[in-house]
Protein backbone atom coordinates (compact mmCIF):
# COMPACT_ATOMS: atom_id res chain seq x y z
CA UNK A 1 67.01 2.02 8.49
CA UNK A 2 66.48 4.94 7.05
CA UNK A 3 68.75 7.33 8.65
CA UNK A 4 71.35 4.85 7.73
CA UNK A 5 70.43 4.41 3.92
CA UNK A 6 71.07 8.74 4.01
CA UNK A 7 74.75 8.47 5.81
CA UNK A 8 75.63 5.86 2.83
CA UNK A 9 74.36 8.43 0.47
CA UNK A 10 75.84 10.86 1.82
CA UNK A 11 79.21 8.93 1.99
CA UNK A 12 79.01 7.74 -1.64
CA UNK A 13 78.68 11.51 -2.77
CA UNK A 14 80.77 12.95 -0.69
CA UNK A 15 83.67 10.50 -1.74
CA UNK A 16 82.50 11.03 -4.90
CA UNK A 17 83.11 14.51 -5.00
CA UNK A 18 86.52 14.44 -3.00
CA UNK A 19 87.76 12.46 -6.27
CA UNK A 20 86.36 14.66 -8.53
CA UNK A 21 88.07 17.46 -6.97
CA UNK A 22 91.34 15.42 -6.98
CA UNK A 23 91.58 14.31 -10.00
CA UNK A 24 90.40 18.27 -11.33
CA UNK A 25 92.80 19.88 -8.97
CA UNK A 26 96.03 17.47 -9.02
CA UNK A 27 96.96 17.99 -12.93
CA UNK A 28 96.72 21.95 -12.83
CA UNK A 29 99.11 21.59 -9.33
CA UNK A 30 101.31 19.72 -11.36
CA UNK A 31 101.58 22.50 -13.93
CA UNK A 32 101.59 25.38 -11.61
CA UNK A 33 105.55 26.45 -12.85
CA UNK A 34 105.00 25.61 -16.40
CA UNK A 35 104.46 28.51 -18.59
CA UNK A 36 102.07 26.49 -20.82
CA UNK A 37 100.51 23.87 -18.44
CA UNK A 38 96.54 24.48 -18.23
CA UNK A 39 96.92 26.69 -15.52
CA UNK A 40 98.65 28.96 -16.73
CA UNK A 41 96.85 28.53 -20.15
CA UNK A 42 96.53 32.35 -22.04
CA UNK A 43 92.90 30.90 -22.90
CA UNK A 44 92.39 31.45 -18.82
CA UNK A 45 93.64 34.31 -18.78
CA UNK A 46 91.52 36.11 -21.73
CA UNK A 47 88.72 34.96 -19.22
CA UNK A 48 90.41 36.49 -16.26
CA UNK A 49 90.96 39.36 -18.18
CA UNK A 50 87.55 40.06 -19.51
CA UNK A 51 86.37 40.02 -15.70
CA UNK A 52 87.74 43.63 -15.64
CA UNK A 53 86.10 45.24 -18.14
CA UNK A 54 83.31 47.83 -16.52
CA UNK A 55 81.62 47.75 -19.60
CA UNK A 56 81.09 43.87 -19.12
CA UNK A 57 77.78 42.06 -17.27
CA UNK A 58 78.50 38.72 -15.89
CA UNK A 59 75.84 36.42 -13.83
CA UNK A 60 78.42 34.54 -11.99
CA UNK A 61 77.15 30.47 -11.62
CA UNK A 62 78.61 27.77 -9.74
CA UNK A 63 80.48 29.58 -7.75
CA UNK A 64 81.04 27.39 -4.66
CA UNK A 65 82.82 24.83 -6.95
CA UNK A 66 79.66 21.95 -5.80
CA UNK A 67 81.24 23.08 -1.91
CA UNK A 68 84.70 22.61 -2.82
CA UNK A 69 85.28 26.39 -1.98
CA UNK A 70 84.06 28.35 0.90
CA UNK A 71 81.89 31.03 0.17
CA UNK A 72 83.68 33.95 1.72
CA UNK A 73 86.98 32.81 -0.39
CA UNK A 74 84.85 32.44 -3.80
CA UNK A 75 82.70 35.43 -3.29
CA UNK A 76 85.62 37.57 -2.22
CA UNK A 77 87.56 36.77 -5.52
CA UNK A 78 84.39 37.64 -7.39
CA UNK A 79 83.77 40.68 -5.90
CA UNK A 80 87.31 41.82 -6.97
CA UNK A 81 85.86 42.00 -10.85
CA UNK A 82 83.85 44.67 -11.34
CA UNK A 83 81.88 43.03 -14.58
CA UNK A 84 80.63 40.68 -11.58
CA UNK A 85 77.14 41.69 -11.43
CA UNK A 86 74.76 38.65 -10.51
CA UNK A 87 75.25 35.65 -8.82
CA UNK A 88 72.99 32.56 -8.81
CA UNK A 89 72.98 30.46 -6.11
CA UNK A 90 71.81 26.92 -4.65
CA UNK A 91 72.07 25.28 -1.19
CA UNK A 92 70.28 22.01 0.28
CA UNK A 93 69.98 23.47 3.85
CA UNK A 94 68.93 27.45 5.37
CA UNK A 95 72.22 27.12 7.31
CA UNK A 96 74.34 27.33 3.81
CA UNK A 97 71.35 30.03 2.67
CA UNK A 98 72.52 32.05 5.46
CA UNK A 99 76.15 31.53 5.45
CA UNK A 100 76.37 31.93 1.61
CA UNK A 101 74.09 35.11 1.53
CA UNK A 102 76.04 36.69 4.51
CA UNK A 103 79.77 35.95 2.45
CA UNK A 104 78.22 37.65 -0.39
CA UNK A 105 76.79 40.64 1.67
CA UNK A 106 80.49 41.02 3.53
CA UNK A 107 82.46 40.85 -0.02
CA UNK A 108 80.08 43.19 -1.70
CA UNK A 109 80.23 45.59 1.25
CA UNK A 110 84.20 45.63 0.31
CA UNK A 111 83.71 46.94 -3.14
């Protein structure tokens, strides 16, 4: 009973999550060609910006998007900022410790 009651968890959160990314990711696709959709927004890019500045600390959080993004593609776009300095991360298993850590250890290794 109880192995099922964690697959319908799992299920519910994982559905969950696949609509939260939707609805998040759908609008800004929409936008991609307009000058001043979201996207494209200069608030973003003030962010983006900032990223670049050596004189700049950042403790990067979140950064597998709740495991919308792979950790090799979100740590190697981090790794491209040089103000990227920290990263906090969280897993629920040692088999995404160990994946995660070794993504960040290969995109670090790049800089």
């Amino acid at each position: 009973m109880k192995a099922n009651q964690e697959q319908e968890v799992r299920s519910i959160v994982r559905n969950q999550v696949k609509g939260y990314a939707a609805a998040f990711e759908d609008p800004h696709m929409l936008e991609l060609d307009n000058e001043d959709g979201v996207i494209n927004s200069k608030v973003h890019n003030i962010f983006v910006a900032a990223l670049n500045q050596p004189d700049l600390t950042v403790m990067a959080m979140g950064t597998l998007a709740s495991g919308y993004l792979a950790p090799e593609e979100a740590y190697s776009y981090m790794n491209a900022f040089p103000s990227v300095q920290s990263i906090v991360v969280g897993t629920s298993s040692t088999h995404y410790i160990a994946s995660t850590f070794l993504a960040i250890r290969q995109s670090t290794d790049r800089r």
